[in-house]
C-alpha atoms as a PDB file:
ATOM      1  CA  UNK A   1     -24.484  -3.936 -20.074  1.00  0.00           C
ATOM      2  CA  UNK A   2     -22.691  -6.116 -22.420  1.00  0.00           C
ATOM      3  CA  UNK A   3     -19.903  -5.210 -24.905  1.00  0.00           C
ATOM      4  CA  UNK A   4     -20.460  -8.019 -27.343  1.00  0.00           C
ATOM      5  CA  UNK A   5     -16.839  -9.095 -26.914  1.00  0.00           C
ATOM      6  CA  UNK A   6     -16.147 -12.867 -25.738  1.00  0.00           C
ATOM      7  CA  UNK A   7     -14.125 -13.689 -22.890  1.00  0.00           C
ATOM      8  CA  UNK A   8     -10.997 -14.480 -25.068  1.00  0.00           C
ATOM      9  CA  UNK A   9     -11.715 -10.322 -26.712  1.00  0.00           C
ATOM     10  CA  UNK A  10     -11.893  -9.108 -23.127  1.00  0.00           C
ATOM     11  CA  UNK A  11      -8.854 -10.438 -21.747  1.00  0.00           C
ATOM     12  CA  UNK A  12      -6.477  -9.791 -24.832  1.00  0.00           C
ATOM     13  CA  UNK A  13      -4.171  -6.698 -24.785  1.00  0.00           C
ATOM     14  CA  UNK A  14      -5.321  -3.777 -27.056  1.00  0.00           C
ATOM     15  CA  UNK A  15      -3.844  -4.401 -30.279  1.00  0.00           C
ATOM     16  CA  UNK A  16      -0.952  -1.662 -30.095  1.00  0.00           C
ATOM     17  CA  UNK A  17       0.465  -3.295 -26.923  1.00  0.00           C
ATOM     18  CA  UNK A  18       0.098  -6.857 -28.290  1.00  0.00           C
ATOM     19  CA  UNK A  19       3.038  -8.650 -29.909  1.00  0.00           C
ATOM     20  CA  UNK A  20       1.957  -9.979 -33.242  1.00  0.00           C
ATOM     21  CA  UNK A  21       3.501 -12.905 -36.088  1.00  0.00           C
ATOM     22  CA  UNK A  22       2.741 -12.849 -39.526  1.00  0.00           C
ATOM     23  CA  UNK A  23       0.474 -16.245 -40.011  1.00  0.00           C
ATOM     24  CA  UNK A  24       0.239 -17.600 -43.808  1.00  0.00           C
ATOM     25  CA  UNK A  25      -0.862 -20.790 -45.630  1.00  0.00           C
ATOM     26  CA  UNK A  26      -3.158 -22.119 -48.328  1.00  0.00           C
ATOM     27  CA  UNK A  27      -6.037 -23.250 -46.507  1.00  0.00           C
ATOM     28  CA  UNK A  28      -9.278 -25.229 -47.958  1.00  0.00           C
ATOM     29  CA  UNK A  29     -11.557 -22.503 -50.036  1.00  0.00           C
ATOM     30  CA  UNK A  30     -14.664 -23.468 -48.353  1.00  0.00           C
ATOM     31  CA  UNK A  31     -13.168 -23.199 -45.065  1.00  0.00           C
ATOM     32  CA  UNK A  32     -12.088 -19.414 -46.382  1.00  0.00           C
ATOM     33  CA  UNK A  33     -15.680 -18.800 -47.725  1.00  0.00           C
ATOM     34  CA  UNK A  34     -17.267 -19.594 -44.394  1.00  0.00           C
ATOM     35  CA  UNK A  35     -15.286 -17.237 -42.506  1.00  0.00           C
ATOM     36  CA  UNK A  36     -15.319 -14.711 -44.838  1.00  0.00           C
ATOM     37  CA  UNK A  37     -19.541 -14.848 -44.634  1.00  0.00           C
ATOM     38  CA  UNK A  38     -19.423 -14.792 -40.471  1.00  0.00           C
ATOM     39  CA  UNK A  39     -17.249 -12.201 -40.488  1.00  0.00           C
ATOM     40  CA  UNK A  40     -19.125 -10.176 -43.191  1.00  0.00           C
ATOM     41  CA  UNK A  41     -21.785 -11.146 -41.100  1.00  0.00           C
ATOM     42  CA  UNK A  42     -20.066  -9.641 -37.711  1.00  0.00           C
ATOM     43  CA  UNK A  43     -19.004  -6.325 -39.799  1.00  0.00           C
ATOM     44  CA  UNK A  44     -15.336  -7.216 -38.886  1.00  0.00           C
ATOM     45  CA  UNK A  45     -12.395  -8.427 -41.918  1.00  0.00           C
ATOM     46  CA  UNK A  46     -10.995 -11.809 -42.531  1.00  0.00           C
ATOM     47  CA  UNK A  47      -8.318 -11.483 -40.406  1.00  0.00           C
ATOM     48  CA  UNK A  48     -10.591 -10.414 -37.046  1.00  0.00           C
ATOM     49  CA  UNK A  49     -11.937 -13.103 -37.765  1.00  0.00           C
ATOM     50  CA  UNK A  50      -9.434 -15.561 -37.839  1.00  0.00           C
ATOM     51  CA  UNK A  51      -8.060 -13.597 -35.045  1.00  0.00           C
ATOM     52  CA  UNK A  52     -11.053 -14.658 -32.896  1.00  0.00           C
ATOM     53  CA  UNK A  53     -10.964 -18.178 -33.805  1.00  0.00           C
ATOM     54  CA  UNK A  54      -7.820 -18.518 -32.836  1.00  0.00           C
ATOM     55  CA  UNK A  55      -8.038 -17.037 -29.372  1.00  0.00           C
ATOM     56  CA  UNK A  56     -10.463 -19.019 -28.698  1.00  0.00           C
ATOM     57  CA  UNK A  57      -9.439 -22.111 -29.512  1.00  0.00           C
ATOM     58  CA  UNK A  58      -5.911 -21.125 -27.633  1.00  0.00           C
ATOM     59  CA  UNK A  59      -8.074 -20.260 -24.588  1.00  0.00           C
ATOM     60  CA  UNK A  60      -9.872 -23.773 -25.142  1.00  0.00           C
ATOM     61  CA  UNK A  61      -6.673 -25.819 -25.064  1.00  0.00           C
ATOM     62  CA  UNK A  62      -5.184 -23.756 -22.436  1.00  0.00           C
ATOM     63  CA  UNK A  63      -8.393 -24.704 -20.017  1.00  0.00           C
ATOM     64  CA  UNK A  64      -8.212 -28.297 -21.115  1.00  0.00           C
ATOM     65  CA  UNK A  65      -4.266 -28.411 -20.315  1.00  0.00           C
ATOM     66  CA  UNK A  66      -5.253 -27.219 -16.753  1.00  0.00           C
ATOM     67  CA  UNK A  67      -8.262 -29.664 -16.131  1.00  0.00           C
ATOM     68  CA  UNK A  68      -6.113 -32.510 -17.397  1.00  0.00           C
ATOM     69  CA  UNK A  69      -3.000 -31.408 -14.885  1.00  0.00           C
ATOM     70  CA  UNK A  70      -5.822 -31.008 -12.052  1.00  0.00           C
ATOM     71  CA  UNK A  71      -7.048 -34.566 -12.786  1.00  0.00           C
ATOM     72  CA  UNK A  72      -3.986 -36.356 -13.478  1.00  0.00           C
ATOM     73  CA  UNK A  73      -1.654 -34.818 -10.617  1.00  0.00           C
ATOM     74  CA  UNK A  74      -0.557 -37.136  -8.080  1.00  0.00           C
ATOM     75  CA  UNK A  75      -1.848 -39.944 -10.442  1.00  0.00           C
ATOM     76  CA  UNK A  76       1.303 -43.138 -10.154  1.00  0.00           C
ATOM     77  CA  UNK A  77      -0.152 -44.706 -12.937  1.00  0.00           C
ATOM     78  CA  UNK A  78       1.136 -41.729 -15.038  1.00  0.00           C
ATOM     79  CA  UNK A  79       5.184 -41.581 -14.998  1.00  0.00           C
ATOM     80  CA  UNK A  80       6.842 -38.522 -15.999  1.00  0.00           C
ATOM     81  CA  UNK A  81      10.035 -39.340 -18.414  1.00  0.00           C
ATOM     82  CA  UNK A  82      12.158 -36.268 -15.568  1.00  0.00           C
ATOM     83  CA  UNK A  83      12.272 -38.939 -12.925  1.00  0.00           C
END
């Protein structure tokens, strides 16, 4: 049976053991208007929203920082600055 939550939502700490930062900015109204409508759309607020895109694109990065490390390890073209 599925919960409906991605990856990212499953793996997260419940939110009273997770360490949060206030996040602010002026961001592009059309970019605000379009994630206001999904997450009207999901029955969740702006910020559980934004919350979720984040993740997600954290988790993305964080799985192309590992597949670039796998690929490039051993690699003597690349020089690291340490040695």
């Amino acid at each position: 049976m599925s919960t409906g939550l991605t990856s990212v939502e499953q793996r997260r700490k419940p939110p009273d053991m997770a360490i949060t930062v206030e996040l602010r900015g002026p961001c592009p109204k059309e970019t605000v208007d379009v994630i206001d409508a999904v997450a009207h759309a999901k029955r969740i607020d702006r910020t559980a929203m934004v919350n979720r895109i984040l993740a997600e694109w954290a988790e993305q990065k964080l799985l192309e920082s590992q597949c670039i490390e796998r690929v490039t390890r051993g690699n003597p073209a690349i020089r690291k600055d340490s040695e």
